[in-house]
PDB file of N, CA and C in Angstrom:
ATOM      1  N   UNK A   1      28.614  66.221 263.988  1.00  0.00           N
ATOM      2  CA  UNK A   1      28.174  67.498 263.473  1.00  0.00           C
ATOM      3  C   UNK A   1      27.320  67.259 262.228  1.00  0.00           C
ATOM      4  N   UNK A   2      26.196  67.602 262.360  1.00  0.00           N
ATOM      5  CA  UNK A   2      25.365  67.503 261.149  1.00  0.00           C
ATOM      6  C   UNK A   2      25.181  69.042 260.152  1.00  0.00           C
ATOM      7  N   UNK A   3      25.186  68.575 258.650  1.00  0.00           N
ATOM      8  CA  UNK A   3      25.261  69.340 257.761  1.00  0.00           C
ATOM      9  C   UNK A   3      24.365  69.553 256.842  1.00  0.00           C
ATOM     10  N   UNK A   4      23.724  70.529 256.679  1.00  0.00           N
ATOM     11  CA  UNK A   4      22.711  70.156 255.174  1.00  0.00           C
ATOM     12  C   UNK A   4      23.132  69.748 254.062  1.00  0.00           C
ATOM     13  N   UNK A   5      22.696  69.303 253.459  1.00  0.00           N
ATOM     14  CA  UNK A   5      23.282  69.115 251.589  1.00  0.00           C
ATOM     15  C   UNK A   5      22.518  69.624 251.031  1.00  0.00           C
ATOM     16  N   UNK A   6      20.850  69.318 250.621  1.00  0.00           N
ATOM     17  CA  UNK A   6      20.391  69.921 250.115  1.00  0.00           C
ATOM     18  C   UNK A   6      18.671  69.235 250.230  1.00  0.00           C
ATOM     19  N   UNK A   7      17.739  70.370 249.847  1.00  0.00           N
ATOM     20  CA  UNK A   7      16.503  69.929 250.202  1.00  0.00           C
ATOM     21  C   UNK A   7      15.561  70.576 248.955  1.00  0.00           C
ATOM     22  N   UNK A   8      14.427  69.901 248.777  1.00  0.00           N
ATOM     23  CA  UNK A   8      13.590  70.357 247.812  1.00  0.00           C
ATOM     24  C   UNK A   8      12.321  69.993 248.282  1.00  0.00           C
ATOM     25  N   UNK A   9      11.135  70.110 247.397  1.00  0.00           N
ATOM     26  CA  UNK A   9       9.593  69.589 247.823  1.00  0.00           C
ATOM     27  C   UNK A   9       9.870  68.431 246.429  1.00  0.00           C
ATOM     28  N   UNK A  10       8.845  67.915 247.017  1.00  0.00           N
ATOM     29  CA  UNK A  10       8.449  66.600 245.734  1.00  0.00           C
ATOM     30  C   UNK A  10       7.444  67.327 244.985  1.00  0.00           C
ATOM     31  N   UNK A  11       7.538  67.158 243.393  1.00  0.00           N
ATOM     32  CA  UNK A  11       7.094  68.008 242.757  1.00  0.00           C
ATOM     33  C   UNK A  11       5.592  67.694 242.869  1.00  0.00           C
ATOM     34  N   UNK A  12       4.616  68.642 242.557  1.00  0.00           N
ATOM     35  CA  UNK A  12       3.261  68.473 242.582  1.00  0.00           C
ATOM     36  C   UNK A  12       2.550  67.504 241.688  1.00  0.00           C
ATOM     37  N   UNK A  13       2.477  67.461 240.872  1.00  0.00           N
ATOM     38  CA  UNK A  13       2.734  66.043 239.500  1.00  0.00           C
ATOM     39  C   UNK A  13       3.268  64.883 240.321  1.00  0.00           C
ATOM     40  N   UNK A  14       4.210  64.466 240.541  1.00  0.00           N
ATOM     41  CA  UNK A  14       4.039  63.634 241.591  1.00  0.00           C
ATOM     42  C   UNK A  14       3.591  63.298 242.842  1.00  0.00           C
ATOM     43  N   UNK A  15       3.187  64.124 243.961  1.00  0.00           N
ATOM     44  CA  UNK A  15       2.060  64.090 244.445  1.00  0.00           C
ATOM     45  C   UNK A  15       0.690  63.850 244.136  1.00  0.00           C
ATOM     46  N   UNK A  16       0.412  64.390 243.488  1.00  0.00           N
ATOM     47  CA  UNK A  16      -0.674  64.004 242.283  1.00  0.00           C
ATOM     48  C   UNK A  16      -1.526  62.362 242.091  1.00  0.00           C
ATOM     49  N   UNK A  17       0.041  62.316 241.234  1.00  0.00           N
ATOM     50  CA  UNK A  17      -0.207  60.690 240.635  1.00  0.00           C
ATOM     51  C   UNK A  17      -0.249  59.518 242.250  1.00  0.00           C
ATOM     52  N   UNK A  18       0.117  60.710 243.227  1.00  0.00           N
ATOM     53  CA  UNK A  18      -0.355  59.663 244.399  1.00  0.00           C
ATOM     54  C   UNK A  18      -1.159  59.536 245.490  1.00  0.00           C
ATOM     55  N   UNK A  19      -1.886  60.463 244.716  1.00  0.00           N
ATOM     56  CA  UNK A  19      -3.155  61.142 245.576  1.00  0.00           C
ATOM     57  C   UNK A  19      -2.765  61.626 246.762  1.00  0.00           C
ATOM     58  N   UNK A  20      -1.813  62.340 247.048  1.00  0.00           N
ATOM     59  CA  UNK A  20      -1.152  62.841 247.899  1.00  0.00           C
ATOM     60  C   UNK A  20      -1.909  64.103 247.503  1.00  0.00           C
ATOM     61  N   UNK A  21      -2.409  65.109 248.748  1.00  0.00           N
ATOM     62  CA  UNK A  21      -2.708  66.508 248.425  1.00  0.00           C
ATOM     63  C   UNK A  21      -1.757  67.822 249.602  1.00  0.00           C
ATOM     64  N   UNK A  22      -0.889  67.591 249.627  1.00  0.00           N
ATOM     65  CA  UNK A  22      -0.348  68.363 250.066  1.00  0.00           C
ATOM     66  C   UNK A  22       0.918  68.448 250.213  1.00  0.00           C
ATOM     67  N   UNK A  23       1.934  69.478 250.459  1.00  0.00           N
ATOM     68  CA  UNK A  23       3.078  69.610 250.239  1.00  0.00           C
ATOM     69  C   UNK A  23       4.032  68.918 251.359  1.00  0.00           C
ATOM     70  N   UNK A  24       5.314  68.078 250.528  1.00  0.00           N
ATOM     71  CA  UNK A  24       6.195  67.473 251.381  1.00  0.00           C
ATOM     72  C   UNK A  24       7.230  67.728 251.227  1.00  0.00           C
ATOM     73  N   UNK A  25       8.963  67.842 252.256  1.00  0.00           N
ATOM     74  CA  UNK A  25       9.484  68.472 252.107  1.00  0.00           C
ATOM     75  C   UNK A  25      10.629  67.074 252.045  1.00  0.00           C
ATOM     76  N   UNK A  26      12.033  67.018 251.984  1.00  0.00           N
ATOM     77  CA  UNK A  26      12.811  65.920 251.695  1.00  0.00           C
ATOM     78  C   UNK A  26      13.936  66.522 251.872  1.00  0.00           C
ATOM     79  N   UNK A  27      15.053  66.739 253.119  1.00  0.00           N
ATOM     80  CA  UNK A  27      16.352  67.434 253.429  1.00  0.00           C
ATOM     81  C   UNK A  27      17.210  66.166 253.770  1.00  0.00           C
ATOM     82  N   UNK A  28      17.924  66.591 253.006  1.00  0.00           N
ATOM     83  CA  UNK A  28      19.615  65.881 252.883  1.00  0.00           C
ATOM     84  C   UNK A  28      20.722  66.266 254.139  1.00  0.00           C
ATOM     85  N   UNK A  29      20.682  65.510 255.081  1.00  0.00           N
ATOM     86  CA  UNK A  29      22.052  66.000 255.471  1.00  0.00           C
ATOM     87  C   UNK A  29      23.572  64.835 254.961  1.00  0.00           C
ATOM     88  N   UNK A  30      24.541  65.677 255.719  1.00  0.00           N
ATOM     89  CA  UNK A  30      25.515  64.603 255.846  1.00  0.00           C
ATOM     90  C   UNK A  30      26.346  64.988 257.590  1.00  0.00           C
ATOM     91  N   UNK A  31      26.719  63.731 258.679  1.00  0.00           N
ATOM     92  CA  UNK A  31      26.862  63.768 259.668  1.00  0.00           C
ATOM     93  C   UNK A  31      28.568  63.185 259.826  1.00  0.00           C
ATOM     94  N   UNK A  32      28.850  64.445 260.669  1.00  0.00           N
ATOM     95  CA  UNK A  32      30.332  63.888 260.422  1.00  0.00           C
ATOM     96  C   UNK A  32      30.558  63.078 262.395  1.00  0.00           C
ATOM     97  N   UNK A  33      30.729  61.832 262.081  1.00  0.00           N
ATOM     98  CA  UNK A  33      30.376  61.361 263.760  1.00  0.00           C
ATOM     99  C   UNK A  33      30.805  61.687 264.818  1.00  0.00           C
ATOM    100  N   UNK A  34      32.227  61.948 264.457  1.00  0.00           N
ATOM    101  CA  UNK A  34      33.062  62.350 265.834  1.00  0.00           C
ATOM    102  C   UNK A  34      34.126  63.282 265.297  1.00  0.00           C
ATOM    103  N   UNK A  35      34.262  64.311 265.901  1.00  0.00           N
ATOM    104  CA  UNK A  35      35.895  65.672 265.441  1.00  0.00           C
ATOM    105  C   UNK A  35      36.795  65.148 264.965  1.00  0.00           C
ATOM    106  N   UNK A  36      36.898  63.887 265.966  1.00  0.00           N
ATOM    107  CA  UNK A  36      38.427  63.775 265.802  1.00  0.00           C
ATOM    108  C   UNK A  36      38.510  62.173 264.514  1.00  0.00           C
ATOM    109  N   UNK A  37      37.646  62.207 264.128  1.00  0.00           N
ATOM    110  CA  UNK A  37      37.631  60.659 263.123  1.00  0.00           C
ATOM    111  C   UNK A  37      37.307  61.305 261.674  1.00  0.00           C
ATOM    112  N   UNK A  38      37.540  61.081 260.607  1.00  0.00           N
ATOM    113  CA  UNK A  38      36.867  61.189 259.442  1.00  0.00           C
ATOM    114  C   UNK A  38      36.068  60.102 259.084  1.00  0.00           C
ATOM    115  N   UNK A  39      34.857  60.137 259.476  1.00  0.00           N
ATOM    116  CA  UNK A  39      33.761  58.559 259.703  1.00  0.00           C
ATOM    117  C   UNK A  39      32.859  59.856 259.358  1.00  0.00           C
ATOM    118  N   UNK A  40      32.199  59.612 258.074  1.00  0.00           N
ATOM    119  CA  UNK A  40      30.609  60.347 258.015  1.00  0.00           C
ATOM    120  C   UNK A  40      29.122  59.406 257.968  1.00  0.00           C
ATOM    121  N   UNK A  41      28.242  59.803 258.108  1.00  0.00           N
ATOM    122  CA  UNK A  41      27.051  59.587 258.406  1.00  0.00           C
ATOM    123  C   UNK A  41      26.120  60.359 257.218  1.00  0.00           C
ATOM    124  N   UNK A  42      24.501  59.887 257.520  1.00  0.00           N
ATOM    125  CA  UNK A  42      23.635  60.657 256.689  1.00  0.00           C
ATOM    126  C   UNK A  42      22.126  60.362 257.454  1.00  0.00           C
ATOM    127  N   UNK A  43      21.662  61.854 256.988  1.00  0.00           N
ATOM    128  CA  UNK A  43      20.433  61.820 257.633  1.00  0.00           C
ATOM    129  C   UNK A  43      19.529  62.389 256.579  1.00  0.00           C
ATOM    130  N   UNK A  44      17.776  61.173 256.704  1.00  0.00           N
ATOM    131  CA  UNK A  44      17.237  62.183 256.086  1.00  0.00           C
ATOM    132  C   UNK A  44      16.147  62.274 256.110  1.00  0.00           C
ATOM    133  N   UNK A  45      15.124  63.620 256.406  1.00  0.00           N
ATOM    134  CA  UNK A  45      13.934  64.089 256.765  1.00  0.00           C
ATOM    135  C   UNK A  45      13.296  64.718 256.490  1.00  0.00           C
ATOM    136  N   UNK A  46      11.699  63.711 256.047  1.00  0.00           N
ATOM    137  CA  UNK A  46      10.594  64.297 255.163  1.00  0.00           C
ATOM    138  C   UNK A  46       9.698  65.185 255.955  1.00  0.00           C
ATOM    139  N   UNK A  47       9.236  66.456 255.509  1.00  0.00           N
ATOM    140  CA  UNK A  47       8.505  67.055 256.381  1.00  0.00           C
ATOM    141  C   UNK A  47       7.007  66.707 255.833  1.00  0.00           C
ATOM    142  N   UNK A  48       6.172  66.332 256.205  1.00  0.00           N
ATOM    143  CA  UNK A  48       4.642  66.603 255.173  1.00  0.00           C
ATOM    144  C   UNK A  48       3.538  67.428 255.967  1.00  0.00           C
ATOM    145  N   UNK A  49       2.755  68.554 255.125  1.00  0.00           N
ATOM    146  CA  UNK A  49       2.950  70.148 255.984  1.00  0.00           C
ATOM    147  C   UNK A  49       1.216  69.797 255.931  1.00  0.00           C
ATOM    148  N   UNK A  50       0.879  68.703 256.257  1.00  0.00           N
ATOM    149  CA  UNK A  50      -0.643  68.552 256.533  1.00  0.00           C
ATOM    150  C   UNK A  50      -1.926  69.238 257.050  1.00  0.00           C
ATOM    151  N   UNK A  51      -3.174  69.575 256.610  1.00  0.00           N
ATOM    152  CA  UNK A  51      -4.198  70.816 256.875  1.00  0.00           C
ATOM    153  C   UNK A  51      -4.337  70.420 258.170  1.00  0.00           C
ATOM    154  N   UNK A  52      -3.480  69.376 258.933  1.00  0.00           N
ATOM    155  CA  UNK A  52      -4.253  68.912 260.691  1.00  0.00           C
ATOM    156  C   UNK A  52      -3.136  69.309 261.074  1.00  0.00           C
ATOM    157  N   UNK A  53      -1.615  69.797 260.541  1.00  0.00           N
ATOM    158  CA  UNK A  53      -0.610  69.952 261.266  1.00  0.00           C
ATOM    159  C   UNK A  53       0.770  69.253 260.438  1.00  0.00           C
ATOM    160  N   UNK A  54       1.810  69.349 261.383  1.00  0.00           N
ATOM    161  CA  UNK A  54       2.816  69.281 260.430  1.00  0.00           C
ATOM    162  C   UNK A  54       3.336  67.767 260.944  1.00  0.00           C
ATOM    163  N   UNK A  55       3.859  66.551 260.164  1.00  0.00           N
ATOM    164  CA  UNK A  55       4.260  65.599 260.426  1.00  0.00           C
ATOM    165  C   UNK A  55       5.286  65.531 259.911  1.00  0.00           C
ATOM    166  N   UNK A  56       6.759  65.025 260.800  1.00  0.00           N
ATOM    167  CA  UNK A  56       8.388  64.928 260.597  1.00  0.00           C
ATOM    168  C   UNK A  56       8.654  63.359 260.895  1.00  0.00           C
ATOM    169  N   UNK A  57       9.461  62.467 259.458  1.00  0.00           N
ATOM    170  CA  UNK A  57       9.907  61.795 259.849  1.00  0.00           C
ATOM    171  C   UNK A  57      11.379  61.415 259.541  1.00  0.00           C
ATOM    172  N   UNK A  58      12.349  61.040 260.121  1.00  0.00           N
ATOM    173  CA  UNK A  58      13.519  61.152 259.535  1.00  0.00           C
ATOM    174  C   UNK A  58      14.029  59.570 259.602  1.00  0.00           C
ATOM    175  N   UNK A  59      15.353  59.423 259.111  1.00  0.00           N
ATOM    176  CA  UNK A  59      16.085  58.379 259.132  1.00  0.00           C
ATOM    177  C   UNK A  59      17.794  58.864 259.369  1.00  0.00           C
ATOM    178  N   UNK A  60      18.316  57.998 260.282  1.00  0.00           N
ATOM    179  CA  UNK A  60      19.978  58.714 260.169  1.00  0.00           C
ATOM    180  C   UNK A  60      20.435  57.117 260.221  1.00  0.00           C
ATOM    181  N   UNK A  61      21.468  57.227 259.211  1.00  0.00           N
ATOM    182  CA  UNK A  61      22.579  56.028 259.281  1.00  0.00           C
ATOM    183  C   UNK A  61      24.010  56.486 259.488  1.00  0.00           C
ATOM    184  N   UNK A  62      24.676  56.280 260.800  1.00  0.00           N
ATOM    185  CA  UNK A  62      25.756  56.708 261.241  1.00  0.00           C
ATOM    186  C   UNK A  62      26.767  55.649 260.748  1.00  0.00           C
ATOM    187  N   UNK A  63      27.985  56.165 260.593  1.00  0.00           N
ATOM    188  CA  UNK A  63      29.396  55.466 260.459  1.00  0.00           C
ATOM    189  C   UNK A  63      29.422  54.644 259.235  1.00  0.00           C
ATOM    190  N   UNK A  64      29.417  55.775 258.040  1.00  0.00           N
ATOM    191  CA  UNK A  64      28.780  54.797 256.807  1.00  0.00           C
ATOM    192  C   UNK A  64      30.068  54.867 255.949  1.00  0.00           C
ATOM    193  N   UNK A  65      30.658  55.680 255.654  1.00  0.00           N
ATOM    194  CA  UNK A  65      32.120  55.573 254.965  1.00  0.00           C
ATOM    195  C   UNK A  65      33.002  56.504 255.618  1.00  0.00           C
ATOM    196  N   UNK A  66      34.397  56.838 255.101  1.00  0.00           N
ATOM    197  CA  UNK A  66      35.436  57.818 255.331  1.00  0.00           C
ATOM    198  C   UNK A  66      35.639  58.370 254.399  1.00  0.00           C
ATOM    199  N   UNK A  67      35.003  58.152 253.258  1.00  0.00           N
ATOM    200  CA  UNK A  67      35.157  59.218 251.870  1.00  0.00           C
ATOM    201  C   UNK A  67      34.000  60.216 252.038  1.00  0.00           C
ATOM    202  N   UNK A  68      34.255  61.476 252.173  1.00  0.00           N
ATOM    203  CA  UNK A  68      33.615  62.210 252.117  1.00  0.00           C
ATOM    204  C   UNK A  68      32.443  62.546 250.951  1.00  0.00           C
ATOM    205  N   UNK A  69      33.797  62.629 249.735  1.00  0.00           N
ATOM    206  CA  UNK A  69      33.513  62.830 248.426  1.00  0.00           C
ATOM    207  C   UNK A  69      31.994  61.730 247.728  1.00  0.00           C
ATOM    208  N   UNK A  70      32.142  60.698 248.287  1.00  0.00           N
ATOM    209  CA  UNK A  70      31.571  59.465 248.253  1.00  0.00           C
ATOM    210  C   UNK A  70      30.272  59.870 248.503  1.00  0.00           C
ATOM    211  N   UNK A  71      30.031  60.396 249.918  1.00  0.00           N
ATOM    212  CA  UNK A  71      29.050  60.784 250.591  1.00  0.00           C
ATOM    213  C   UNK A  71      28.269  62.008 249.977  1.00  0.00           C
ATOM    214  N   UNK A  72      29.231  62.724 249.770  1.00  0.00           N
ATOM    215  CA  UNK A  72      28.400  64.234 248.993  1.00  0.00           C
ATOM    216  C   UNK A  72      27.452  63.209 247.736  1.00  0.00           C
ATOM    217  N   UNK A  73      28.404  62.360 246.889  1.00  0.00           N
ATOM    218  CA  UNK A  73      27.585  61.813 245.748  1.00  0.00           C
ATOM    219  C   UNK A  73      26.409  61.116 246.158  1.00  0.00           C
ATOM    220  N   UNK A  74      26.340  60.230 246.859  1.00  0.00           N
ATOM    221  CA  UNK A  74      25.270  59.440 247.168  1.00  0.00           C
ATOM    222  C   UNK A  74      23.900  60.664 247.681  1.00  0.00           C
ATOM    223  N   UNK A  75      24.650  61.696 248.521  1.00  0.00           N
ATOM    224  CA  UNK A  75      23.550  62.527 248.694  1.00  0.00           C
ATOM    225  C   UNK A  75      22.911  63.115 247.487  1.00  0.00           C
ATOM    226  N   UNK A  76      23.588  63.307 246.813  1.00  0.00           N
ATOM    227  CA  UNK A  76      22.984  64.388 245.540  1.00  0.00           C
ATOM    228  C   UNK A  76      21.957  63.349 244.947  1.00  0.00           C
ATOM    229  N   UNK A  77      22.381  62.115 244.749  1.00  0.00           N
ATOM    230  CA  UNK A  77      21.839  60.796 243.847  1.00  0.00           C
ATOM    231  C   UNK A  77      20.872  60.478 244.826  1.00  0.00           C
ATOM    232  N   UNK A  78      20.808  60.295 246.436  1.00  0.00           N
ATOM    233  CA  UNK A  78      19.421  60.420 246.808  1.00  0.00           C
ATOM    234  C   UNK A  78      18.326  61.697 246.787  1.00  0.00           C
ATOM    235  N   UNK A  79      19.126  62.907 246.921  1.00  0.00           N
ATOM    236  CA  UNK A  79      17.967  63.819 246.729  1.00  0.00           C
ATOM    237  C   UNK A  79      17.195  63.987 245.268  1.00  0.00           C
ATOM    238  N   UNK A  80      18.329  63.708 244.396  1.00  0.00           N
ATOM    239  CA  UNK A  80      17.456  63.836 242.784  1.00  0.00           C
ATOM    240  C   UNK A  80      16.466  62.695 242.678  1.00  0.00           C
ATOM    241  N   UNK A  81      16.627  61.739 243.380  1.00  0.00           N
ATOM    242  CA  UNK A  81      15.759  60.413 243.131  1.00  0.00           C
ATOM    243  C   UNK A  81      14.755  60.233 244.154  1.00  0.00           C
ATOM    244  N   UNK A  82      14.330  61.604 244.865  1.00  0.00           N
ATOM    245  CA  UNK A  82      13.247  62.030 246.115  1.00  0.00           C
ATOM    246  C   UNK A  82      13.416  60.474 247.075  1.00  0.00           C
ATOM    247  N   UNK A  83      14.369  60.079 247.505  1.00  0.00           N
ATOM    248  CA  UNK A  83      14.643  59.334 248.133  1.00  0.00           C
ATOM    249  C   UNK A  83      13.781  59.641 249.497  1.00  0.00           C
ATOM    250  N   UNK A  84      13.370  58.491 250.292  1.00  0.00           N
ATOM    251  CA  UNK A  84      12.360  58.917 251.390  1.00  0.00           C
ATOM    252  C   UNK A  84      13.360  57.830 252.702  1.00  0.00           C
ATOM    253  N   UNK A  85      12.709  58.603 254.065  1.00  0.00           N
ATOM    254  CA  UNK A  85      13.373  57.890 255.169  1.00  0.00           C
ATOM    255  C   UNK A  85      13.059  56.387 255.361  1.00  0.00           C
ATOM    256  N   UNK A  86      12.303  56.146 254.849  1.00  0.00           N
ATOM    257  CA  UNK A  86      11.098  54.852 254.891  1.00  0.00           C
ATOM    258  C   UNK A  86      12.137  53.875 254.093  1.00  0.00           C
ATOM    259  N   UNK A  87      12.891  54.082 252.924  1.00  0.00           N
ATOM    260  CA  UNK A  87      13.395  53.321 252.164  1.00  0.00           C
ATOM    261  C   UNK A  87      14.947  53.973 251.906  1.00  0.00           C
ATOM    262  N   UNK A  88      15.597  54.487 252.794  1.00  0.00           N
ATOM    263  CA  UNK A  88      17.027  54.997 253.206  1.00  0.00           C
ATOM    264  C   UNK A  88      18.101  53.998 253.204  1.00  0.00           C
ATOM    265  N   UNK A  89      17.673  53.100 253.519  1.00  0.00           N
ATOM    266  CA  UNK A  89      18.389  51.864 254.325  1.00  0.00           C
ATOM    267  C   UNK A  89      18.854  50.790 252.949  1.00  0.00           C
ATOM    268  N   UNK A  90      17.526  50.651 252.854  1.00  0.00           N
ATOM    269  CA  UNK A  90      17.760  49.758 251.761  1.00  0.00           C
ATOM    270  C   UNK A  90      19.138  49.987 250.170  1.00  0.00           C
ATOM    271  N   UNK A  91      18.342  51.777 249.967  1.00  0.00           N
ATOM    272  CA  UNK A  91      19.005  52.244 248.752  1.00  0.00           C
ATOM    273  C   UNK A  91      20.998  52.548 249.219  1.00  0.00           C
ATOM    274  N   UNK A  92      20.834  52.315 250.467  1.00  0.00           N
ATOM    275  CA  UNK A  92      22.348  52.853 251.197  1.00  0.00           C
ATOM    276  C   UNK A  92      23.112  51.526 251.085  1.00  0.00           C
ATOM    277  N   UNK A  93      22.251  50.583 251.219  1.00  0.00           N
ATOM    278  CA  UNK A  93      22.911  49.381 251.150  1.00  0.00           C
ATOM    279  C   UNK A  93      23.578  48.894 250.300  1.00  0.00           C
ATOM    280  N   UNK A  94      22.217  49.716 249.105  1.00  0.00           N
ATOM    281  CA  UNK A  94      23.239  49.350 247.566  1.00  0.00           C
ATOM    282  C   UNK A  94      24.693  49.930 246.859  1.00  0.00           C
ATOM    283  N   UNK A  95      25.024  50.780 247.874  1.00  0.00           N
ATOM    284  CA  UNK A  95      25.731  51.814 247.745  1.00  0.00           C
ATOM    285  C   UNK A  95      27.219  51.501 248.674  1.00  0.00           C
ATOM    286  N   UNK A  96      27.004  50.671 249.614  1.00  0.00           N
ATOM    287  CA  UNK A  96      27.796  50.895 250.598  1.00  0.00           C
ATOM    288  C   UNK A  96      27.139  49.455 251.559  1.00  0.00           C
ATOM    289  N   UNK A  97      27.964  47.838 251.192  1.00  0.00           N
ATOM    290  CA  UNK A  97      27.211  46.822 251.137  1.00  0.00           C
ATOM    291  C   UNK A  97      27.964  46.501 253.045  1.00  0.00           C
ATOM    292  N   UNK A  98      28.468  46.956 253.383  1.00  0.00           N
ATOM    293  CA  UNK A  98      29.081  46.886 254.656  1.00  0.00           C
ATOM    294  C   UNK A  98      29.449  48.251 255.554  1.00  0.00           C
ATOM    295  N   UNK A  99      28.901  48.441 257.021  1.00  0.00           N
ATOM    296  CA  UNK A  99      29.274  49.834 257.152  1.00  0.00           C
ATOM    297  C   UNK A  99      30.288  49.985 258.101  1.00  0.00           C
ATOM    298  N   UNK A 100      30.881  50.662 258.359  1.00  0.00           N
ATOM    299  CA  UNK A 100      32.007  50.605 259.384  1.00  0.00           C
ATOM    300  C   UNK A 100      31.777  50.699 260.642  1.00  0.00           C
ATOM    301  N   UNK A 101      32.657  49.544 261.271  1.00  0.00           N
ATOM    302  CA  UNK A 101      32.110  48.692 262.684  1.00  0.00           C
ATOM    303  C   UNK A 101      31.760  49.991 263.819  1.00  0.00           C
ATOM    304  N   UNK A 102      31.389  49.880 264.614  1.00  0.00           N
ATOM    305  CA  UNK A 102      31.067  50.849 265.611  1.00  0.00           C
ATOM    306  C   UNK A 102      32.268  50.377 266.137  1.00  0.00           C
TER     307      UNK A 102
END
């Protein structure tokens, strides 16, 4: 079951400084894997709302802890830090250096 946490745009000032001209979007979820397990997950997907059309890319890393609480934090600490799908993996790693076995 997937959940939002929370979503924002990347501020314009930073777009800016990256010659980026148009608006991008950055949603937080958190994925709970199976009903009957307390095993959560995270997903997360940049929208960028381009003058040719709209381009979506996401990232999901399943079966990442059993602390929930854990999970809400890391989300908040990736959305304040405009965390992107491109580099999900890496910053999760630092966070959570082993993930739970499939």
């Amino acid at each position: 079951m997937k959940k939002f946490h929370s979503g924002k745009y990347i501020e314009k000032a930073l777009l800016k400084e990256n010659n980026i001209t148009y608006p991008i979007r950055l949603d937080y979820y958190s994925i709970k894997n199976n009903e009957n397990e307390e095993i959560y997950g995270l997903e997360v997907v940049k929208t960028e709302y381009r003058e040719n059309g709209i381009r979506v890319e996401s990232k999901k890393i399943d079966r990442l802890t059993k602390d929930e609480k854990k999970l809400k934090d890391i989300l908040t600490n990736l959305s304040q830090g405009f965390v992107t799908p491109i580099c999900l993996q890496e910053i999760v790693d630092e966070y959570f250096p082993f993930t739970i076995a499939n």
